[in-house]
C-alpha atoms as a PDB file:
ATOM      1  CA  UNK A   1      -5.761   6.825 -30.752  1.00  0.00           C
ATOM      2  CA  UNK A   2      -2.481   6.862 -32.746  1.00  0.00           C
ATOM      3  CA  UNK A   3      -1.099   3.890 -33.181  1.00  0.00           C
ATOM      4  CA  UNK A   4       2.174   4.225 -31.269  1.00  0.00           C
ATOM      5  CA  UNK A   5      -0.202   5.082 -28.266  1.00  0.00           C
ATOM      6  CA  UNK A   6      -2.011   1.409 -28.947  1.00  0.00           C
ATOM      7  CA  UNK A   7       1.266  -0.308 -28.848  1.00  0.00           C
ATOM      8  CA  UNK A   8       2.457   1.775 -25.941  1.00  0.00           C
ATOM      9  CA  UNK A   9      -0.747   0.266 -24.335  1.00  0.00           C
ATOM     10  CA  UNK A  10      -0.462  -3.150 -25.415  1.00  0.00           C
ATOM     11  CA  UNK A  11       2.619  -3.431 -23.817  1.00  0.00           C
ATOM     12  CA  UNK A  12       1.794  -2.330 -21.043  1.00  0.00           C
ATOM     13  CA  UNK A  13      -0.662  -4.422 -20.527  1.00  0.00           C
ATOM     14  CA  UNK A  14       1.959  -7.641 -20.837  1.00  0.00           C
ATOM     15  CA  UNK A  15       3.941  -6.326 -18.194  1.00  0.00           C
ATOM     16  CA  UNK A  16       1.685  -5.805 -16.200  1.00  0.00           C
ATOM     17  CA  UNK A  17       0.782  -8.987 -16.730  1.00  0.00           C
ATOM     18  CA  UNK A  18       3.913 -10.563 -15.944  1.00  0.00           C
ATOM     19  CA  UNK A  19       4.489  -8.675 -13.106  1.00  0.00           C
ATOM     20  CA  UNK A  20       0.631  -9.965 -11.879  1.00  0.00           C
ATOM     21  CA  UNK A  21       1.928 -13.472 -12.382  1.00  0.00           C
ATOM     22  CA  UNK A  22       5.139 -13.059 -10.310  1.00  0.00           C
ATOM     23  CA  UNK A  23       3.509 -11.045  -7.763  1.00  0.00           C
ATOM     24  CA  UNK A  24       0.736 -13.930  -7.194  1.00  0.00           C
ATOM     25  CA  UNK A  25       3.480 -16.584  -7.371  1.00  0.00           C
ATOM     26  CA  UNK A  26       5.250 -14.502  -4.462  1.00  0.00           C
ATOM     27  CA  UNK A  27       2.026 -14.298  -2.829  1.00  0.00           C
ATOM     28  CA  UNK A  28       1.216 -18.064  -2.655  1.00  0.00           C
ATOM     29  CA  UNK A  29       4.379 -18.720  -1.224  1.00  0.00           C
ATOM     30  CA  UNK A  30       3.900 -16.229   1.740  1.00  0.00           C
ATOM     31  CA  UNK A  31       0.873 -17.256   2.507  1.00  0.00           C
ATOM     32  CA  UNK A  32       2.299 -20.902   2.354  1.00  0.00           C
ATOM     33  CA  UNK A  33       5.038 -19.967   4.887  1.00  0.00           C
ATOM     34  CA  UNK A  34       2.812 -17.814   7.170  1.00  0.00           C
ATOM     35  CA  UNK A  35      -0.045 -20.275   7.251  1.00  0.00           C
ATOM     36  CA  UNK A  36      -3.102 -19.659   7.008  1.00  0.00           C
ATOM     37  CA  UNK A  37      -4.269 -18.209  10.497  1.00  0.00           C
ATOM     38  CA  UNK A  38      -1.776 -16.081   9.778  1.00  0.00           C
ATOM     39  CA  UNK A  39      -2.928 -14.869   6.720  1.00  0.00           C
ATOM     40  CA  UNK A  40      -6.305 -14.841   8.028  1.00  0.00           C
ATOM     41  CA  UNK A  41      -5.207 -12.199  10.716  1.00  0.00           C
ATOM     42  CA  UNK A  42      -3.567 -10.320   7.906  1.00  0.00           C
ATOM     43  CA  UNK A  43      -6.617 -10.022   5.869  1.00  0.00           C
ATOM     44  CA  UNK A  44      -8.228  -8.791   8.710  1.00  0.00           C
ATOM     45  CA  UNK A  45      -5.605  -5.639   8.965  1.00  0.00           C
ATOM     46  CA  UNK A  46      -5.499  -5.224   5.538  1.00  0.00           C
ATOM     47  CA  UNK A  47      -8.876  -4.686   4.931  1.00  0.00           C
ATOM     48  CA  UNK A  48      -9.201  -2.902   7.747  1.00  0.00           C
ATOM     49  CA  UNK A  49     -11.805  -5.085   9.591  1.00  0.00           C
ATOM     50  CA  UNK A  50      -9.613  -5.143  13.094  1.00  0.00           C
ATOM     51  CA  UNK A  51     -10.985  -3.260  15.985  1.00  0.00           C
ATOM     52  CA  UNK A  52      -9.281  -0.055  16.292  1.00  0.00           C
ATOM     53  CA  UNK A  53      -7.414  -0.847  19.792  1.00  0.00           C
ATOM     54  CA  UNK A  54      -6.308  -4.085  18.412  1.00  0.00           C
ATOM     55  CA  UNK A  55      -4.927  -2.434  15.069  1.00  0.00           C
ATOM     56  CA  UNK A  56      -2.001  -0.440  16.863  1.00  0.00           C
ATOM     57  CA  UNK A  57      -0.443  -3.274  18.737  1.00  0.00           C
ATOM     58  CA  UNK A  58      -1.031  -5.905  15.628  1.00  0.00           C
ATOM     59  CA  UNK A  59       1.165  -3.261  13.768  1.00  0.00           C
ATOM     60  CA  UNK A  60       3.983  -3.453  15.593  1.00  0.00           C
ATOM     61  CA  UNK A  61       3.723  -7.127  16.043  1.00  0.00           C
ATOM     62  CA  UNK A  62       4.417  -7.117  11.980  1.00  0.00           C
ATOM     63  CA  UNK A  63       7.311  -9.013  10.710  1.00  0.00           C
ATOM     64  CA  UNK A  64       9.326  -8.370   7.685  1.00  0.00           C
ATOM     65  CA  UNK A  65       6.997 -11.206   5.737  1.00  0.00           C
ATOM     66  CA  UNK A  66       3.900 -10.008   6.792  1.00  0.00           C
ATOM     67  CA  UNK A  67       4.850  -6.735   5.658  1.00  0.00           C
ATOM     68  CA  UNK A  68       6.252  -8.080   2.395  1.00  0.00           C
ATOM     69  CA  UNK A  69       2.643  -9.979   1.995  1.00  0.00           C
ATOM     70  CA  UNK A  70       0.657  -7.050   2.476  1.00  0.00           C
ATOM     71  CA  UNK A  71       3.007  -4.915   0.304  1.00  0.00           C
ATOM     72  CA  UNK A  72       2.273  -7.500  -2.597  1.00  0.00           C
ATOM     73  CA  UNK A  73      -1.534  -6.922  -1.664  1.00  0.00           C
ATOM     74  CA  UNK A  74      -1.049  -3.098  -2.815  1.00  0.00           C
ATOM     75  CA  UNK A  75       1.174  -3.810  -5.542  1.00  0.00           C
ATOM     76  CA  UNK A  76      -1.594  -6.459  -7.130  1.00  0.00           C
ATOM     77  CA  UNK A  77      -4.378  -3.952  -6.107  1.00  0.00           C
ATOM     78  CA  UNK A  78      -2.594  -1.372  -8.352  1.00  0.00           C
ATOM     79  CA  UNK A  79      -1.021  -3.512 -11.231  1.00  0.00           C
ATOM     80  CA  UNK A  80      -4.328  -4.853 -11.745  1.00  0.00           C
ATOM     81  CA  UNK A  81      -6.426  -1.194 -11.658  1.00  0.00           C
ATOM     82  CA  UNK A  82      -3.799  -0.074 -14.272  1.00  0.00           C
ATOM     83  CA  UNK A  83      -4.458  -3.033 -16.274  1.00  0.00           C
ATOM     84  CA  UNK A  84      -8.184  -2.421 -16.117  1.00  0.00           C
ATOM     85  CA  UNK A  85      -7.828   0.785 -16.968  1.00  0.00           C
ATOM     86  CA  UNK A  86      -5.456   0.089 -19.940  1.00  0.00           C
ATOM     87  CA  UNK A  87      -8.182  -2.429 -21.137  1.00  0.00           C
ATOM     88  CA  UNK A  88     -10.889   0.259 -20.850  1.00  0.00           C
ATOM     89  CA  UNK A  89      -8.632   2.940 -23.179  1.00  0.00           C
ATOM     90  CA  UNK A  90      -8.016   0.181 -25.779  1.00  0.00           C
ATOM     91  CA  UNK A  91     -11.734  -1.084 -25.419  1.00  0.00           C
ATOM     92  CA  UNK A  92     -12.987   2.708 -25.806  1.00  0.00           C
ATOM     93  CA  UNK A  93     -10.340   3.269 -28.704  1.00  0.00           C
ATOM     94  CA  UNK A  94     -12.173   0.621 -31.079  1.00  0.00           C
ATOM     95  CA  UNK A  95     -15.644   2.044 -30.415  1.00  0.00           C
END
């Protein structure tokens, strides 16, 4: 790997960092001002563990936090696969 790719990877890898960090901050407020049955019920949507009939009706129950806290859900699940996978290209770069 060249070495402009390295440092293209590196840094990267610190933003997605801080963006991690400021997305979990956001998160523990949320969760803070939902509560945590709340949460708990959210959980349960997001990963996808509500009955079907219930699903449809808990959708449009969804205020605009609970849809900001599941929103920050995908965008850790993806900042921290990219981060992974940046790790893995560096990682396989030294072998």
């Amino acid at each position: 790997m060249r070495s402009e790719d390295q440092d293209f990877i590196i840094q990267m890898v610190k933003e997605l960092e801080q963006s991690i960090r400021h997305l979990v901050a956001e998160e523990r407020r949320l969760t803070d001002k939902l509560g945590q049955e709340r949460v708990a019920e959210l959980l349960e949507f997001w990963q996808k563990r509500m009955p079907a009939e219930e699903e449809e009706a808990f959708k449009l129950a969804l205020d605009h936090n609970d849809k900001k806290l599941t929103w920050i859900w995908l965008r850790l699940k993806r900042a921290r696969q990219s981060r992974a996978k940046a790790g893995q290209a560096l990682m396989k770069d030294r072998t």
